[in-house]
N, C-alpha and C. Protein backbone atom coordinates (compact mmCIF):
# COMPACT_ATOMS: atom_id res chain seq x y z
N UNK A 1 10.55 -22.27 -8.77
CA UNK A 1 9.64 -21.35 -8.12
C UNK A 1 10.20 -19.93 -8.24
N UNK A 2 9.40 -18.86 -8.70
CA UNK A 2 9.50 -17.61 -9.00
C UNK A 2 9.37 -16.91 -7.34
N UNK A 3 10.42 -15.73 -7.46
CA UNK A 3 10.48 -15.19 -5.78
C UNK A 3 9.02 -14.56 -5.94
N UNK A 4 8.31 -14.39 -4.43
CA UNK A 4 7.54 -13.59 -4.22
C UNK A 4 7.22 -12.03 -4.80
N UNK A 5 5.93 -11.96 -5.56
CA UNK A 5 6.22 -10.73 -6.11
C UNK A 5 5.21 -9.93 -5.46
N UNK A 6 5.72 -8.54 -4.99
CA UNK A 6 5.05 -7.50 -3.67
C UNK A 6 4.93 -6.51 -4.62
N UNK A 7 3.23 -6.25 -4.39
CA UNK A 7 3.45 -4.61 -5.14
C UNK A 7 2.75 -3.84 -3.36
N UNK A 8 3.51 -2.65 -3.69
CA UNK A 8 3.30 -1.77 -2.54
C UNK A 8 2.42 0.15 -3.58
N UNK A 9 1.31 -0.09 -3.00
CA UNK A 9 0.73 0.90 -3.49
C UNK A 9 0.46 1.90 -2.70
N UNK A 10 1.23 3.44 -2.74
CA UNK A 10 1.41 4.03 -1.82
C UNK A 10 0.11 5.00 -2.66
N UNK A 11 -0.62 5.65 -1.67
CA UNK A 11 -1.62 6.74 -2.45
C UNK A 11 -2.13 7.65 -1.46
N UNK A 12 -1.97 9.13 -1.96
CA UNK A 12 -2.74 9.92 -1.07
C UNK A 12 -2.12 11.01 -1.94
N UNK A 13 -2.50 12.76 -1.25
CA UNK A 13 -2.23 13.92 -1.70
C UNK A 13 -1.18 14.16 -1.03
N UNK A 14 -0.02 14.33 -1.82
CA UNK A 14 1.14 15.20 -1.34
C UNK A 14 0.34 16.55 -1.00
N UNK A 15 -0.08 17.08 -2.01
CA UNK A 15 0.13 19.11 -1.65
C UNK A 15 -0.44 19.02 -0.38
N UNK A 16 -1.73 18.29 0.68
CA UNK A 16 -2.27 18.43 1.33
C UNK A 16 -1.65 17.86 2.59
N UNK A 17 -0.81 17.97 2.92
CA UNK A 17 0.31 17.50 4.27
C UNK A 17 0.68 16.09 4.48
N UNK A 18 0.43 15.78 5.60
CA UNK A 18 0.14 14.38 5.82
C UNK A 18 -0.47 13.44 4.84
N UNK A 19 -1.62 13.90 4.39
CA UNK A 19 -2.13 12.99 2.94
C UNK A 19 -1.20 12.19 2.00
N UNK A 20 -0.10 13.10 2.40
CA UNK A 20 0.89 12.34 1.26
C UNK A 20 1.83 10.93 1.85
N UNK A 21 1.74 10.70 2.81
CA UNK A 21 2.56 9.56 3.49
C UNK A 21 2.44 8.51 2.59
N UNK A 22 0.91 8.08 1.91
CA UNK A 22 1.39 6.82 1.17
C UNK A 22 2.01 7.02 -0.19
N UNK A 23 2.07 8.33 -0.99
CA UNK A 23 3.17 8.41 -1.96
C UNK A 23 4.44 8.92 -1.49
N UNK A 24 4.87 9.10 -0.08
CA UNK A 24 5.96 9.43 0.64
C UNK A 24 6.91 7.90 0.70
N UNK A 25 5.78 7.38 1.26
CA UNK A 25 6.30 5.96 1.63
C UNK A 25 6.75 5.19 0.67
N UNK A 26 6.09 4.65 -0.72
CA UNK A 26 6.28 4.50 -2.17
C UNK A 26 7.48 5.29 -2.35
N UNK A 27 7.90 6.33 -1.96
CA UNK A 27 9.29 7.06 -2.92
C UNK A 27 10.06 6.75 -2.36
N UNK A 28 10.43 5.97 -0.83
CA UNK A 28 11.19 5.73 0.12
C UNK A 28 11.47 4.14 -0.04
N UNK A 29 10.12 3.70 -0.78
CA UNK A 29 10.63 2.19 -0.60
C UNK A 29 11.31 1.40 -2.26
N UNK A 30 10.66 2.67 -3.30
CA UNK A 30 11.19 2.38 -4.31
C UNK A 30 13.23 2.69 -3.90
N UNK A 31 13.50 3.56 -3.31
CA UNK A 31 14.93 3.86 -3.33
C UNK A 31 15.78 2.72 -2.88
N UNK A 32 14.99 1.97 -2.16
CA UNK A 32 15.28 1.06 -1.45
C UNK A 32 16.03 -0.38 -2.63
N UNK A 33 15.11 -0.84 -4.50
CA UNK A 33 15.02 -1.01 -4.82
C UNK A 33 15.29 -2.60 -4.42
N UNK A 34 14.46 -2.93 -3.71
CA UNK A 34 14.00 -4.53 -3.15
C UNK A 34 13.93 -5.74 -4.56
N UNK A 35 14.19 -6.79 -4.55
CA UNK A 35 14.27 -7.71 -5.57
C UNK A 35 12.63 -8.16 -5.49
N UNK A 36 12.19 -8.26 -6.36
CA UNK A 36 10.68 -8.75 -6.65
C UNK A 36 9.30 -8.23 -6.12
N UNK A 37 10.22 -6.47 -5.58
CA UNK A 37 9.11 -5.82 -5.41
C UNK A 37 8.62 -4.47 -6.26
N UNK A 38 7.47 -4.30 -6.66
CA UNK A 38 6.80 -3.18 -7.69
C UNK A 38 6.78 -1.94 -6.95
N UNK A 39 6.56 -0.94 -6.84
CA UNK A 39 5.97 0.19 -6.10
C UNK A 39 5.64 1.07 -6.91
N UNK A 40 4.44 1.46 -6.49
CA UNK A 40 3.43 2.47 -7.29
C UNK A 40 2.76 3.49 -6.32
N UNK A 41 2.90 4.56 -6.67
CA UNK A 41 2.15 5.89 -6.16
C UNK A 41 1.48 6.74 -6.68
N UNK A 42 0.57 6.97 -6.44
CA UNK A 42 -0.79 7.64 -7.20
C UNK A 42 -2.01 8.68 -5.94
N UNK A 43 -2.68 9.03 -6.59
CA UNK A 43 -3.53 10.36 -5.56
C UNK A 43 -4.33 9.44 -5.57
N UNK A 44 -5.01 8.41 -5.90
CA UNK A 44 -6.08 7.20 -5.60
C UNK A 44 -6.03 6.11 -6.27
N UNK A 45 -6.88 5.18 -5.54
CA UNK A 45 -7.12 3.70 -6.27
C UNK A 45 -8.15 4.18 -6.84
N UNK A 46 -7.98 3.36 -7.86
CA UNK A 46 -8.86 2.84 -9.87
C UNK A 46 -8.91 1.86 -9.63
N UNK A 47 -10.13 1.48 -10.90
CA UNK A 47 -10.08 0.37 -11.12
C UNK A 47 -9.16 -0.37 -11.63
N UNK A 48 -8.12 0.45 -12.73
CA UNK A 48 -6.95 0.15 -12.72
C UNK A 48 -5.64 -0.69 -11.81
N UNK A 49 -5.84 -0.31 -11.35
CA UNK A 49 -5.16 -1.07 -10.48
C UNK A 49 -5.28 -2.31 -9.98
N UNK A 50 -6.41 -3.00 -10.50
CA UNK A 50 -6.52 -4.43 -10.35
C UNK A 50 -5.50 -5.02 -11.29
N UNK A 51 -5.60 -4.49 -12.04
CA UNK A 51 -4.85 -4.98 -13.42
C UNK A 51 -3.34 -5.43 -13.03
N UNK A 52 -2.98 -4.02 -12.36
CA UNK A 52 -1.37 -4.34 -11.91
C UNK A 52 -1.60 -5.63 -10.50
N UNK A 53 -2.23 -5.31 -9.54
CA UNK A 53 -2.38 -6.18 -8.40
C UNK A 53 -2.51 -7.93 -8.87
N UNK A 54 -3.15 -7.78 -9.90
CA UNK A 54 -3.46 -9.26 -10.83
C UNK A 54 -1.73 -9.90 -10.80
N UNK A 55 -0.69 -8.79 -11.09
CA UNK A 55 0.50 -9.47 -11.60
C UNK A 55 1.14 -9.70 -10.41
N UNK A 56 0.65 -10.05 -9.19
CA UNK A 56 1.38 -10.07 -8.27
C UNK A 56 0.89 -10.83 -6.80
N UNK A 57 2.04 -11.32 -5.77
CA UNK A 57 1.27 -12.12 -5.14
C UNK A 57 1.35 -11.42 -3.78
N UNK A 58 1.74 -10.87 -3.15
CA UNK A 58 0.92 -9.56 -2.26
C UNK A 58 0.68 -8.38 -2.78
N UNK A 59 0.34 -7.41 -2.14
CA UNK A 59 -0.45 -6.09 -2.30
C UNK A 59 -0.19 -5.53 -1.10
N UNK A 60 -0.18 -4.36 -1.09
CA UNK A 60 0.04 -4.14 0.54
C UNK A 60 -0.07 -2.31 -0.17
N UNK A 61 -1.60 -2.12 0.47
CA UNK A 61 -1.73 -0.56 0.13
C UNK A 61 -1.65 0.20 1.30
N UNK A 62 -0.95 1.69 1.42
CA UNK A 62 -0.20 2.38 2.10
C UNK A 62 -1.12 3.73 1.87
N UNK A 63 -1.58 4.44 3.16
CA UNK A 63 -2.69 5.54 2.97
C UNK A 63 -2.11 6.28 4.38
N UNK A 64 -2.26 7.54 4.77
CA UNK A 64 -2.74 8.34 5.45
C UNK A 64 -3.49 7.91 6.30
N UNK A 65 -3.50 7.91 7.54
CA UNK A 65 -5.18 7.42 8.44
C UNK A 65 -5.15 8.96 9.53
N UNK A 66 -6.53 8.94 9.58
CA UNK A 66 -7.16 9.76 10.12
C UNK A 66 -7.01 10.15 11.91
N UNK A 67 -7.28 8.88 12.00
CA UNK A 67 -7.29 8.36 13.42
C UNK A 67 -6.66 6.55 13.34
N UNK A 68 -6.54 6.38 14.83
CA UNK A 68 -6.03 5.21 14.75
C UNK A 68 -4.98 4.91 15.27
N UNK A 69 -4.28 3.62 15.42
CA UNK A 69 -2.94 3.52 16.45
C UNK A 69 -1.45 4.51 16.00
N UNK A 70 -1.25 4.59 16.29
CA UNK A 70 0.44 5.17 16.42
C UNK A 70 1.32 4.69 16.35
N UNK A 71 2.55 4.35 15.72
CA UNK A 71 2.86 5.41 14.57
C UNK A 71 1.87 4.89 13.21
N UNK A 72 1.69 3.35 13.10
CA UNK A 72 0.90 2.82 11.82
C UNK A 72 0.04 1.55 12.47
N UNK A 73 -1.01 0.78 11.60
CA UNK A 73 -1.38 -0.22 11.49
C UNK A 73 -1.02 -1.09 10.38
N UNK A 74 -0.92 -2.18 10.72
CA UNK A 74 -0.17 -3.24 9.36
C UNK A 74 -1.38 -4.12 9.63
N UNK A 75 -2.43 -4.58 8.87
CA UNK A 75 -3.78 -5.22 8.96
C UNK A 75 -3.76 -6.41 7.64
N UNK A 76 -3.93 -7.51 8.05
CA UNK A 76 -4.50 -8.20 6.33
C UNK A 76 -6.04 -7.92 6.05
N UNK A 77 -6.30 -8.20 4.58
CA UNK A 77 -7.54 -7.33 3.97
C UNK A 77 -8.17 -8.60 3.17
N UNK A 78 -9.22 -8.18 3.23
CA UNK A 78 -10.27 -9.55 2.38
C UNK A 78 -10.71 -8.54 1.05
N UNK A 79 -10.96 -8.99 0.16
CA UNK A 79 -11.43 -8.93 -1.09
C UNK A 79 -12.62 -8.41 -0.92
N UNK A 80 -13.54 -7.09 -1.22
CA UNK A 80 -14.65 -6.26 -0.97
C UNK A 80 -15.39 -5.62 -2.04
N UNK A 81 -16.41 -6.34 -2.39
CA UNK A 81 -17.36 -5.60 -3.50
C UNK A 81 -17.92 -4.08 -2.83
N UNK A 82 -18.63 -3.35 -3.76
CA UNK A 82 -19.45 -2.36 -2.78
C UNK A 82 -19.87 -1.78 -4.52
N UNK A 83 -20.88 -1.14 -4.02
CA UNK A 83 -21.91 -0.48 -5.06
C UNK A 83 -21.48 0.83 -5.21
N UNK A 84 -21.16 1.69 -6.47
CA UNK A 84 -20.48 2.71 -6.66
C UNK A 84 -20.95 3.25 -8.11
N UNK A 85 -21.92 5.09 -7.78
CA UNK A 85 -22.26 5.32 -9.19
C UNK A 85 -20.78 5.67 -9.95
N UNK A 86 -19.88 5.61 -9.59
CA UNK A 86 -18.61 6.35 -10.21
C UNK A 86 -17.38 5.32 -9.81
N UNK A 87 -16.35 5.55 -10.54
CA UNK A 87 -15.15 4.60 -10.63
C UNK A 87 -14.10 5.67 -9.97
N UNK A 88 -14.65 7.18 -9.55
CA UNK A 88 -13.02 7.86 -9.12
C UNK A 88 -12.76 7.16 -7.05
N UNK A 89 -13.35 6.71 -6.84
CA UNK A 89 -13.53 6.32 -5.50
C UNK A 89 -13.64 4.92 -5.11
N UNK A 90 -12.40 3.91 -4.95
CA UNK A 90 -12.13 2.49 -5.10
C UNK A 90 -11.23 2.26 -4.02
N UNK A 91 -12.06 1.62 -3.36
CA UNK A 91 -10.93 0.92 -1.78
C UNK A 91 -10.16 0.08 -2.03
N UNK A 92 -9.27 -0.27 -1.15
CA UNK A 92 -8.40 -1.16 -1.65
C UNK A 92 -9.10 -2.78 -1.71
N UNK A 93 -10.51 -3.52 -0.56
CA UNK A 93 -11.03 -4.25 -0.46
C UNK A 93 -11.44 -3.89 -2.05
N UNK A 94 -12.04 -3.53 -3.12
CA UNK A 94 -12.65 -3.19 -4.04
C UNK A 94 -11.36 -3.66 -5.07
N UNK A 95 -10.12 -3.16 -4.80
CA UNK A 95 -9.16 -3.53 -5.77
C UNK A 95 -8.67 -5.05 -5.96
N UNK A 96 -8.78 -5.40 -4.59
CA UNK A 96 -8.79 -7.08 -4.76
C UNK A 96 -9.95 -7.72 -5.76
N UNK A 97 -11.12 -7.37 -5.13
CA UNK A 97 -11.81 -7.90 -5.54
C UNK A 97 -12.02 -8.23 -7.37
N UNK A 98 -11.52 -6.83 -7.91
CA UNK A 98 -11.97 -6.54 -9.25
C UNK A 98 -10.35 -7.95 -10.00
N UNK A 99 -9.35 -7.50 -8.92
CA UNK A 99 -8.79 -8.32 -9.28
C UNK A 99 -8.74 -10.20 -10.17
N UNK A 100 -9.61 -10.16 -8.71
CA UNK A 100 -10.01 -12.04 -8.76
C UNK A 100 -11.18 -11.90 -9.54
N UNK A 101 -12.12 -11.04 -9.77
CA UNK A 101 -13.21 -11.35 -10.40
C UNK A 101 -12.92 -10.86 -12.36
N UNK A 102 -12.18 -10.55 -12.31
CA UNK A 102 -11.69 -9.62 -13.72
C UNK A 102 -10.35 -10.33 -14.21
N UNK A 103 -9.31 -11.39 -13.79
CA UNK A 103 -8.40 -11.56 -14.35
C UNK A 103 -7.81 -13.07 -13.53
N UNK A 104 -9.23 -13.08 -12.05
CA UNK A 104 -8.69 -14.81 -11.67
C UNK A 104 -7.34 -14.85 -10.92
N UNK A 105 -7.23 -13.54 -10.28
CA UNK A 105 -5.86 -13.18 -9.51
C UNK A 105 -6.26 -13.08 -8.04
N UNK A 106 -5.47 -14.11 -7.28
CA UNK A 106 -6.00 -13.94 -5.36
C UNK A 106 -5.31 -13.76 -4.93
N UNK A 107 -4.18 -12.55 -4.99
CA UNK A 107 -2.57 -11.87 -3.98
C UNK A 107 -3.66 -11.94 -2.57
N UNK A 108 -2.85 -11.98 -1.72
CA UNK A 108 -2.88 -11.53 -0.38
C UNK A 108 -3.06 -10.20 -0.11
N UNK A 109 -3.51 -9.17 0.80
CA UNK A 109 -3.58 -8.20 0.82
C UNK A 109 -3.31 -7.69 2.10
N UNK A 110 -2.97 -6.45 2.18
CA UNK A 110 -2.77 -5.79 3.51
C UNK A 110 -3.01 -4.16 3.30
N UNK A 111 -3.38 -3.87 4.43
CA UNK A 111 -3.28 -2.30 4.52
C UNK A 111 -2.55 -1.43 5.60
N UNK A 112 -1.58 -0.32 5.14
CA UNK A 112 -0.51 0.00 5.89
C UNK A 112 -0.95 1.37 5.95
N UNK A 113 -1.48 1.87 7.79
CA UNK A 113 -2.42 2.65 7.42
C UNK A 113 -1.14 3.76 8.55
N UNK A 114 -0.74 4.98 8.03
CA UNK A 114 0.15 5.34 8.73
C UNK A 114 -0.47 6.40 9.29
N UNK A 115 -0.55 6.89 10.60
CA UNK A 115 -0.98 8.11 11.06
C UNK A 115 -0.94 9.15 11.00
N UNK A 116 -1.79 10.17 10.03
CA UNK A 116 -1.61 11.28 9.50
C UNK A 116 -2.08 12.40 10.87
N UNK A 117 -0.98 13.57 10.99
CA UNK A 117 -1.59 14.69 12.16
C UNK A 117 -2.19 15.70 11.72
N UNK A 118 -1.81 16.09 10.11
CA UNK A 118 -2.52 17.17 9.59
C UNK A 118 -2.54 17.04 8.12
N UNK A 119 -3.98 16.84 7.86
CA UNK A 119 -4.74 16.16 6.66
C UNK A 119 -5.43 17.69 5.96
N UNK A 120 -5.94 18.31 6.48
CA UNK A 120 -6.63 19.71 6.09
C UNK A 120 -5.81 20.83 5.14
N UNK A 121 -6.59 21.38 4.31
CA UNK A 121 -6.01 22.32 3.72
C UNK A 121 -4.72 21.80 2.67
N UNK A 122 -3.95 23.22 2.30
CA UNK A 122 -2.76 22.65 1.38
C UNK A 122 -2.00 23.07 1.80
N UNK A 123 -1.03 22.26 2.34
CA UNK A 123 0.17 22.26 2.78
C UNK A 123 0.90 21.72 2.08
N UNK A 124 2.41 21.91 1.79
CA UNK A 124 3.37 20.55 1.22
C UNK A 124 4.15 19.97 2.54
N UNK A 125 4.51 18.97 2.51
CA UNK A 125 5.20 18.63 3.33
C UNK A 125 4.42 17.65 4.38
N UNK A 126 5.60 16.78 5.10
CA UNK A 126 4.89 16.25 6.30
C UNK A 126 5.42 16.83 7.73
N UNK A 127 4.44 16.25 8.50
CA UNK A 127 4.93 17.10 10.04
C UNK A 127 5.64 16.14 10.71
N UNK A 128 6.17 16.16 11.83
CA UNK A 128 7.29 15.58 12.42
C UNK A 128 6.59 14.20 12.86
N UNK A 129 5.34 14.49 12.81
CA UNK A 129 5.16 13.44 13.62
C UNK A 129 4.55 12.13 12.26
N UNK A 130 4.23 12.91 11.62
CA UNK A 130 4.14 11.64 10.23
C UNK A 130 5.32 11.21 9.63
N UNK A 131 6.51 12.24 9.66
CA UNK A 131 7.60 11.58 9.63
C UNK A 131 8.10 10.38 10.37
N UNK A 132 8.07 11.26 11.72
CA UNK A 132 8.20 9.91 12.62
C UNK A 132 7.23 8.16 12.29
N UNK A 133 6.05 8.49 12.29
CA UNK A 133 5.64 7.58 11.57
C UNK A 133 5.63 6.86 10.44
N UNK A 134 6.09 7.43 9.15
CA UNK A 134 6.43 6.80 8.15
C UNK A 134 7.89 5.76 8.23
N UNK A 135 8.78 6.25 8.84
CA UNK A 135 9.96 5.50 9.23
C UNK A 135 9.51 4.72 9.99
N UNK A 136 8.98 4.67 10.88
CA UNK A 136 8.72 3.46 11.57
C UNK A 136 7.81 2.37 10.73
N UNK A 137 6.84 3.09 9.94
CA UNK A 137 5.92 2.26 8.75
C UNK A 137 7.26 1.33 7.80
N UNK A 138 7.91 2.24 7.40
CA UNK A 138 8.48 1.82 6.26
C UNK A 138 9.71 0.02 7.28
N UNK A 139 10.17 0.88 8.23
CA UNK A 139 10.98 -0.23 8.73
C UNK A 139 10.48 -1.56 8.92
N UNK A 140 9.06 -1.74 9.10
CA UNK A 140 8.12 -2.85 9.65
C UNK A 140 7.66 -3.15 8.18
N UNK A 141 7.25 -2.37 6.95
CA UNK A 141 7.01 -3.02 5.43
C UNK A 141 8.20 -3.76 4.95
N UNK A 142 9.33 -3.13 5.34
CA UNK A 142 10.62 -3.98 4.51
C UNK A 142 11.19 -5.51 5.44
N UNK A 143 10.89 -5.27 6.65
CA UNK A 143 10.94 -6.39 7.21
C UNK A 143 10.03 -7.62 6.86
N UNK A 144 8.61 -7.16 6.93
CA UNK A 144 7.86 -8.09 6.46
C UNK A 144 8.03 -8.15 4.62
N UNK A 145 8.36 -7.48 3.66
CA UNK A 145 8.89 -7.79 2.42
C UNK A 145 9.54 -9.30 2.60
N UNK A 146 10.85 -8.88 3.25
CA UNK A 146 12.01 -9.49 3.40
C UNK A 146 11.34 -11.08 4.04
N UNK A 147 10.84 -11.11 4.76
CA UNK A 147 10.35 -12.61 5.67
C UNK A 147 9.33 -13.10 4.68
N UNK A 148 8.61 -12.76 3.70
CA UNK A 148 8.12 -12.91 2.68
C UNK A 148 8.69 -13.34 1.45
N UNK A 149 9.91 -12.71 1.15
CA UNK A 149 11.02 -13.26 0.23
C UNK A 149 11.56 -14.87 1.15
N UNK A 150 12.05 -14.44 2.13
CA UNK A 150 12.79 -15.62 2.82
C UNK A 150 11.74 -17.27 2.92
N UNK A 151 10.09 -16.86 3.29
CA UNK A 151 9.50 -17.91 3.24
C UNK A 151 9.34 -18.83 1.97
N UNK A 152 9.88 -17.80 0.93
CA UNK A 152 9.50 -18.45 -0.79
C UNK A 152 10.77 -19.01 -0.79
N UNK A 153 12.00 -18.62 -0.55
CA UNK A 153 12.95 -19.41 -0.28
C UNK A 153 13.38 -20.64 0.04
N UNK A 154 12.99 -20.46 1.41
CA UNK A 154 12.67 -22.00 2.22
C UNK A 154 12.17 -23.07 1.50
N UNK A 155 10.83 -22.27 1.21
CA UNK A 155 10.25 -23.18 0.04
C UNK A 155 10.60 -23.93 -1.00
N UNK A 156 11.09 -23.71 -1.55
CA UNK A 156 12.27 -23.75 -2.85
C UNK A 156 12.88 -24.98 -2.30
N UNK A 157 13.54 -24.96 -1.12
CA UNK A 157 14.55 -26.08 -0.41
C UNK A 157 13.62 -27.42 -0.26
């Protein structure tokens, strides 16, 4: 049995403040360099990205949230069609989906939605308090990584 393989897809706008937490988070967890996990950061989901999600058996996409609990939400996600004249605008429910329907791939999914305080305008940087939140995001993704590695383990035995 092959270890669990995690891709973590961090996406949002750096220049625009807070926006950037899920390619913040992605640069924090690649350093980390975890055994059998991918990490990817990008300004949005594509359709592309089924492609990579196909090679893998969680997913766990990482965004900016608007509103919402404090410091993050850690949610599992179902697989989501939706009608779209254009391909630049793809949820992560949408990325599963294209997944299993385009290549016969059913990862698990989650969404790691971290609390952004200032989304507006262009700023670089994050504010203290998305900092604060991303560390606390990131501590609760590598834990659950890790108990995810350990259950494929067990398994094994």
């Amino acid at each position: 049995m092959s270890p669990t393989r995690v891709l973590v897809s961090g996406y949002g706008n750096p220049a625009r403040g807070d926006d950037g937490l899920g390619p913040a988070l992605a640069d924090r967890l690649e350093q980390l360099a975890l055994p059998g996990v991918t990490v990817d950061a990008d300004y949005q989901l594509a359709i592309e990205h089924a492609a990579l999600a196909a090679e893998h058996d969680i997913v766990v996409f990482a965004d900016a949230a608007a509103g919402g609990d404090a410091p993050f939400t850690f949610a599992p996600l179902a697989p989501a069609g939706g009608e779209s004249f254009s391909t630049h605008a793809v949820t992560p429910g949408q990325v599963l989906e294209l997944a299993a329907s385009c290549f016969g791939a059913t990862p698990a999914g989650y969404v790691l939605a971290i609390r952004g305080h200032a989304l507006e305008g262009f700023t670089e940087g994050l504010t203290s308090g998305a900092r604060a939140g991303l560390e606390a995001a990131l501590g609760h993704l590598v834990a659950f990584i890790e108990a995810s590695q350990s259950e494929t383990d067990d398994a094994r035995r």
